[in-house]
N, C-alpha and C. Protein backbone atom coordinates (compact mmCIF):
# COMPACT_ATOMS: atom_id res chain seq x y z
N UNK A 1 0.85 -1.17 0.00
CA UNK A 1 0.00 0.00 0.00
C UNK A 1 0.90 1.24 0.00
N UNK A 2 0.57 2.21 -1.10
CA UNK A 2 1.58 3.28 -0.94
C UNK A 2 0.67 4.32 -0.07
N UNK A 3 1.32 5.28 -0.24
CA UNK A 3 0.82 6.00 0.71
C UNK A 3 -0.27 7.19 0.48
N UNK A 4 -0.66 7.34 -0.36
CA UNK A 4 -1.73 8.17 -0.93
C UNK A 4 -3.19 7.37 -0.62
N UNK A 5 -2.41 5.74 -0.88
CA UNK A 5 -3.28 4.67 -0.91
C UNK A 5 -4.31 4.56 1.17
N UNK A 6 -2.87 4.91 1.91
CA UNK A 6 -3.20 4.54 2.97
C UNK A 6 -4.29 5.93 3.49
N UNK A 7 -3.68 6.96 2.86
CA UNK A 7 -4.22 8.36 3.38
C UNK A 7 -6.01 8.20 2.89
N UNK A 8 -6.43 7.51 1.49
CA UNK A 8 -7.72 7.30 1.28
C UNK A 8 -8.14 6.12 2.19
N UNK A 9 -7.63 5.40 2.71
CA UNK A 9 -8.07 3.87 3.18
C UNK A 9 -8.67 5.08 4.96
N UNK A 10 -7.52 5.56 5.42
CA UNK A 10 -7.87 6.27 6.65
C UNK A 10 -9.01 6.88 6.29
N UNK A 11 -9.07 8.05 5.55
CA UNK A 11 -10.21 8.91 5.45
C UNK A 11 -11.21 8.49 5.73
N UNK A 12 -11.34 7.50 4.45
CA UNK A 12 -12.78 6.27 4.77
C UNK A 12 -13.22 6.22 6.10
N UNK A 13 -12.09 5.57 6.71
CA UNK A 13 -12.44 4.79 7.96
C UNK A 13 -12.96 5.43 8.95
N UNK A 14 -12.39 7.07 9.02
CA UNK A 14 -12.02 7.60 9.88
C UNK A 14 -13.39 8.69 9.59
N UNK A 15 -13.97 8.70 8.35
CA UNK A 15 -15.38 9.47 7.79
C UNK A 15 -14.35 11.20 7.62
N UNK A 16 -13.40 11.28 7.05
CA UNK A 16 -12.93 12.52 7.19
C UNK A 16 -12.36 12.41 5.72
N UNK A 17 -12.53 14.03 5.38
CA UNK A 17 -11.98 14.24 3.55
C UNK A 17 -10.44 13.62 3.69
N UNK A 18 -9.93 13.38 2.35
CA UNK A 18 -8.57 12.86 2.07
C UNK A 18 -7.64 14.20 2.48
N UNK A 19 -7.72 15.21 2.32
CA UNK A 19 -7.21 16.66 2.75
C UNK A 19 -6.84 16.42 4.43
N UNK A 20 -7.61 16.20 5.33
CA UNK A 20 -7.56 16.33 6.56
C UNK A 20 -6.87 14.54 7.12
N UNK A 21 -6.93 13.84 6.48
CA UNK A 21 -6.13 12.61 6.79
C UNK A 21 -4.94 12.67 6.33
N UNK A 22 -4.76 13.18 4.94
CA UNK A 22 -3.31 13.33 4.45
C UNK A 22 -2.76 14.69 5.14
N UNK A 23 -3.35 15.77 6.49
CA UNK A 23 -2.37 16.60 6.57
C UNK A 23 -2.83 15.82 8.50
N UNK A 24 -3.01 14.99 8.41
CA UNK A 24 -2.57 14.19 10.01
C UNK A 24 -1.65 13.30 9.72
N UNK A 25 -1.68 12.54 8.89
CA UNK A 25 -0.79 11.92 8.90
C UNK A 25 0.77 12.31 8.16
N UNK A 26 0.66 13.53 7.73
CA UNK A 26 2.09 14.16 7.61
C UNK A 26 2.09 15.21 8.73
N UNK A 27 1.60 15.54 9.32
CA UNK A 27 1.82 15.68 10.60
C UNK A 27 2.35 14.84 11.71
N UNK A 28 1.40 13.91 11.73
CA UNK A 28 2.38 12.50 12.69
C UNK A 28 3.75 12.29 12.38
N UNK A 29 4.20 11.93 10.97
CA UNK A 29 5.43 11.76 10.56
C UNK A 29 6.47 12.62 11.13
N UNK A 30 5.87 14.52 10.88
CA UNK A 30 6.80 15.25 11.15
C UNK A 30 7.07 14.97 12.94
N UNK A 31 6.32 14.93 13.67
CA UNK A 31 6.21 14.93 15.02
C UNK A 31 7.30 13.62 15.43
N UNK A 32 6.71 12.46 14.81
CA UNK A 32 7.63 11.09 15.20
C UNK A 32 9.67 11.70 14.52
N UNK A 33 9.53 12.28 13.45
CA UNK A 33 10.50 12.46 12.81
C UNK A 33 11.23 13.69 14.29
N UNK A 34 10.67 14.32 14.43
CA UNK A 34 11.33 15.57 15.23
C UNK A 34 11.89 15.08 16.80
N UNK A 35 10.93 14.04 17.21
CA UNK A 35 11.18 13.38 18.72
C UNK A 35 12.10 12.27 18.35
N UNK A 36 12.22 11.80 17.25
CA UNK A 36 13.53 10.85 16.79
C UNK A 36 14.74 11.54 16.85
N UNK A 37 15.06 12.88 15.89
CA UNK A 37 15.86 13.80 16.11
C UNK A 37 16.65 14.24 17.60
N UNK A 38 15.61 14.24 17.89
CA UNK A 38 15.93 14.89 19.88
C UNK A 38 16.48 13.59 20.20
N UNK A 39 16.22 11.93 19.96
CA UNK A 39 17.23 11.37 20.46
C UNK A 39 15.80 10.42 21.79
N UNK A 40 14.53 10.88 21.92
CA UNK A 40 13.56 10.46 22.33
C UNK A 40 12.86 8.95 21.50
N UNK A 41 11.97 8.82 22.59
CA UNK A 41 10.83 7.53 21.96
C UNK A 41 9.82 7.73 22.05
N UNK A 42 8.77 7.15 20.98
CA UNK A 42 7.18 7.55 21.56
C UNK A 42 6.79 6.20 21.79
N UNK A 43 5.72 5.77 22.28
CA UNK A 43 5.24 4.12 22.69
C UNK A 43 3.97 4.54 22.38
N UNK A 44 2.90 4.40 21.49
CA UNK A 44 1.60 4.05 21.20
C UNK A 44 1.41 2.57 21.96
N UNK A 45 0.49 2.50 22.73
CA UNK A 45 0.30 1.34 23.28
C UNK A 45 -0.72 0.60 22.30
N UNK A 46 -0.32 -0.47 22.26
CA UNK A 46 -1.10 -1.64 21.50
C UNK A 46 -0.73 -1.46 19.80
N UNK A 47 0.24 -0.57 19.91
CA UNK A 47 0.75 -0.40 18.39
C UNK A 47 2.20 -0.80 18.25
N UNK A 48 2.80 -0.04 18.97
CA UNK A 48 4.55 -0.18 18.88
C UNK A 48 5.27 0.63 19.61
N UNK A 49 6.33 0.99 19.30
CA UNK A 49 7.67 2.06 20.03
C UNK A 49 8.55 2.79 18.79
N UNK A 50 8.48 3.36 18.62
CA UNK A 50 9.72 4.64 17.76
C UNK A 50 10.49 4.73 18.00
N UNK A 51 11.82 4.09 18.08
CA UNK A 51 12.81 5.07 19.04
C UNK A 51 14.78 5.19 18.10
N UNK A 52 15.43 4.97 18.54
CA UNK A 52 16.58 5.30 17.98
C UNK A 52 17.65 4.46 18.37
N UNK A 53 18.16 3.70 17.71
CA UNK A 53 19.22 3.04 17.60
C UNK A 53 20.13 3.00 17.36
N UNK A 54 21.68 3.20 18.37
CA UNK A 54 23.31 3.27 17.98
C UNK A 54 23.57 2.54 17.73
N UNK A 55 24.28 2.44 16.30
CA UNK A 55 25.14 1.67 15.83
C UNK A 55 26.68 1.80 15.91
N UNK A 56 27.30 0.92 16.39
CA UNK A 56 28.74 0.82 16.89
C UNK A 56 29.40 0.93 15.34
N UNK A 57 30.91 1.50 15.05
CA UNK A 57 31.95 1.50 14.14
C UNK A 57 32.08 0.12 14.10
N UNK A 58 32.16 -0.30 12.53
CA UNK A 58 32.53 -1.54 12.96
C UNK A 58 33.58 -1.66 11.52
N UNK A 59 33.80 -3.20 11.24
CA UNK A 59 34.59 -3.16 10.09
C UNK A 59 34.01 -3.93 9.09
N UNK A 60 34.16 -3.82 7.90
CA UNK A 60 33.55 -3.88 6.38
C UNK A 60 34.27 -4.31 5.11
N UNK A 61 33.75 -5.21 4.60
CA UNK A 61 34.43 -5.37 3.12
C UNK A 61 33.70 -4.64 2.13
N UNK A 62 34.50 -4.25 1.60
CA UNK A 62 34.05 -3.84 -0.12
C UNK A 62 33.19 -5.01 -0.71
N UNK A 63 32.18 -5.25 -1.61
CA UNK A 63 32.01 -6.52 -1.98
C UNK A 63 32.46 -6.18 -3.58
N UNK A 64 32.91 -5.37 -4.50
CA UNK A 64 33.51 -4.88 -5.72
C UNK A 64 35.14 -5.44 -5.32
N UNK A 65 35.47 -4.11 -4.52
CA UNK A 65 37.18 -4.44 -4.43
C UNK A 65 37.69 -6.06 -3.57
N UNK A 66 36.73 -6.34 -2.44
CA UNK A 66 37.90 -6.84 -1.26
C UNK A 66 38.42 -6.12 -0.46
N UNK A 67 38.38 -4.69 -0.76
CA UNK A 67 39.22 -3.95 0.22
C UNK A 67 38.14 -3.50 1.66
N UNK A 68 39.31 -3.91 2.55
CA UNK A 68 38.52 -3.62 3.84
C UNK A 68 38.59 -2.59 4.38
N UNK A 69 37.04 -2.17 4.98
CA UNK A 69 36.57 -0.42 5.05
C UNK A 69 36.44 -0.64 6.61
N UNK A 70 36.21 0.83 7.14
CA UNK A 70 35.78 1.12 8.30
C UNK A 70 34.13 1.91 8.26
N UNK A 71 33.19 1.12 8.74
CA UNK A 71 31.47 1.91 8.55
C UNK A 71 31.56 2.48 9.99
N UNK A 72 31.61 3.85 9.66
CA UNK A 72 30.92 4.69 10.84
C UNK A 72 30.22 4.45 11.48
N UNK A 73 29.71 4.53 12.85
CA UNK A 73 28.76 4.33 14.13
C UNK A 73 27.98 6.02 13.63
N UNK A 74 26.39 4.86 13.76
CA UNK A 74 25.70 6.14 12.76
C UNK A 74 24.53 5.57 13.97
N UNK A 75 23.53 6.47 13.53
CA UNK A 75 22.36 6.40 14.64
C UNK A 75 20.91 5.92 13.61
N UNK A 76 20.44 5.30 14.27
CA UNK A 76 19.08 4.43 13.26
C UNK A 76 17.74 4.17 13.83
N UNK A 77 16.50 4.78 13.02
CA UNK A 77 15.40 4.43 13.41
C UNK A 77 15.15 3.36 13.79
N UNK A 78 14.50 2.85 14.53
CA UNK A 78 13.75 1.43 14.89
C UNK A 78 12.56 1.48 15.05
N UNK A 79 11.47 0.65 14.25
CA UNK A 79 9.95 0.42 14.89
C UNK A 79 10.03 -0.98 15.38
N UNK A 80 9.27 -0.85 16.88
CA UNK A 80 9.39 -2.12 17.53
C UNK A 80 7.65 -2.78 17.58
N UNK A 81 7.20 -3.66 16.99
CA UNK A 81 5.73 -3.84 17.22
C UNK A 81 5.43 -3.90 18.40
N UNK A 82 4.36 -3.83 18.86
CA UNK A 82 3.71 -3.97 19.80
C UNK A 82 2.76 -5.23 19.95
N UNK A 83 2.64 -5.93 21.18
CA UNK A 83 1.88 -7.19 21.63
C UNK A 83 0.59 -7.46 20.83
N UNK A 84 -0.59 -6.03 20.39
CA UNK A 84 -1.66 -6.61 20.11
C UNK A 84 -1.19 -6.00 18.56
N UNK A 85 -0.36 -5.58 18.13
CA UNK A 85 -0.13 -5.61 16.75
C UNK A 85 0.29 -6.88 16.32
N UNK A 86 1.13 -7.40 17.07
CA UNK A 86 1.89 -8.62 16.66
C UNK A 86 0.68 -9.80 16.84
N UNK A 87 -0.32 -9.83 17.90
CA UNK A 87 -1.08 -10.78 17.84
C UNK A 87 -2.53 -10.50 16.72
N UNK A 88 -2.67 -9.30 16.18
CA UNK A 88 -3.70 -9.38 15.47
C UNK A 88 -3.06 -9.64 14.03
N UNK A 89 -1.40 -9.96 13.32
CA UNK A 89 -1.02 -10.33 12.56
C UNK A 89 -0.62 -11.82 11.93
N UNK A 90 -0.89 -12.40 13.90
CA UNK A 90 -0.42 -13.81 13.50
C UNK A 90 -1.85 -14.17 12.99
């Protein structure tokens, strides 16, 4: 589902024009995106967790050359499901 796709599927659901679902849910994004930034987590209960993940320097091959690299310790989104997400999928 892309995402224009999901913004009409909400509207529906939600009985609200595609205008006002597509500017909540780029709203949410910016909000989750900005508290990721700060280095924070959000926890929707019964949905999941947002939060941010360090990644350690580590070491690397080229898979072209062979030649062995060094990958920077970089910082990374994580979505973690949540219990009744995970059980309304099995």
């Amino acid at each position: 589902m892309k995402k224009q796709d999901f913004i009409k599927a909400v509207a529906t659901a939600a009985g609200l024009s595609q205008d006002a679902a597509g500017k909540a849910l780029n709203s949410m994004i910016s909000v989750v995106t900005a508290e990721l930034k700060k280095g924070g987590e959000i926890n929707i209960t019964g949905f999941g967790a947002f939060k941010v993940s360090a990644r350690a320097k580590r070491n690397g091959v080229n898979p072209k050359t062979g030649a062995k690299i060094t990958i920077p310790a970089m910082k990374s989104p994580v979505f973690r499901a949540g219990k009744t997400l995970k059980e309304s999928v099995r």
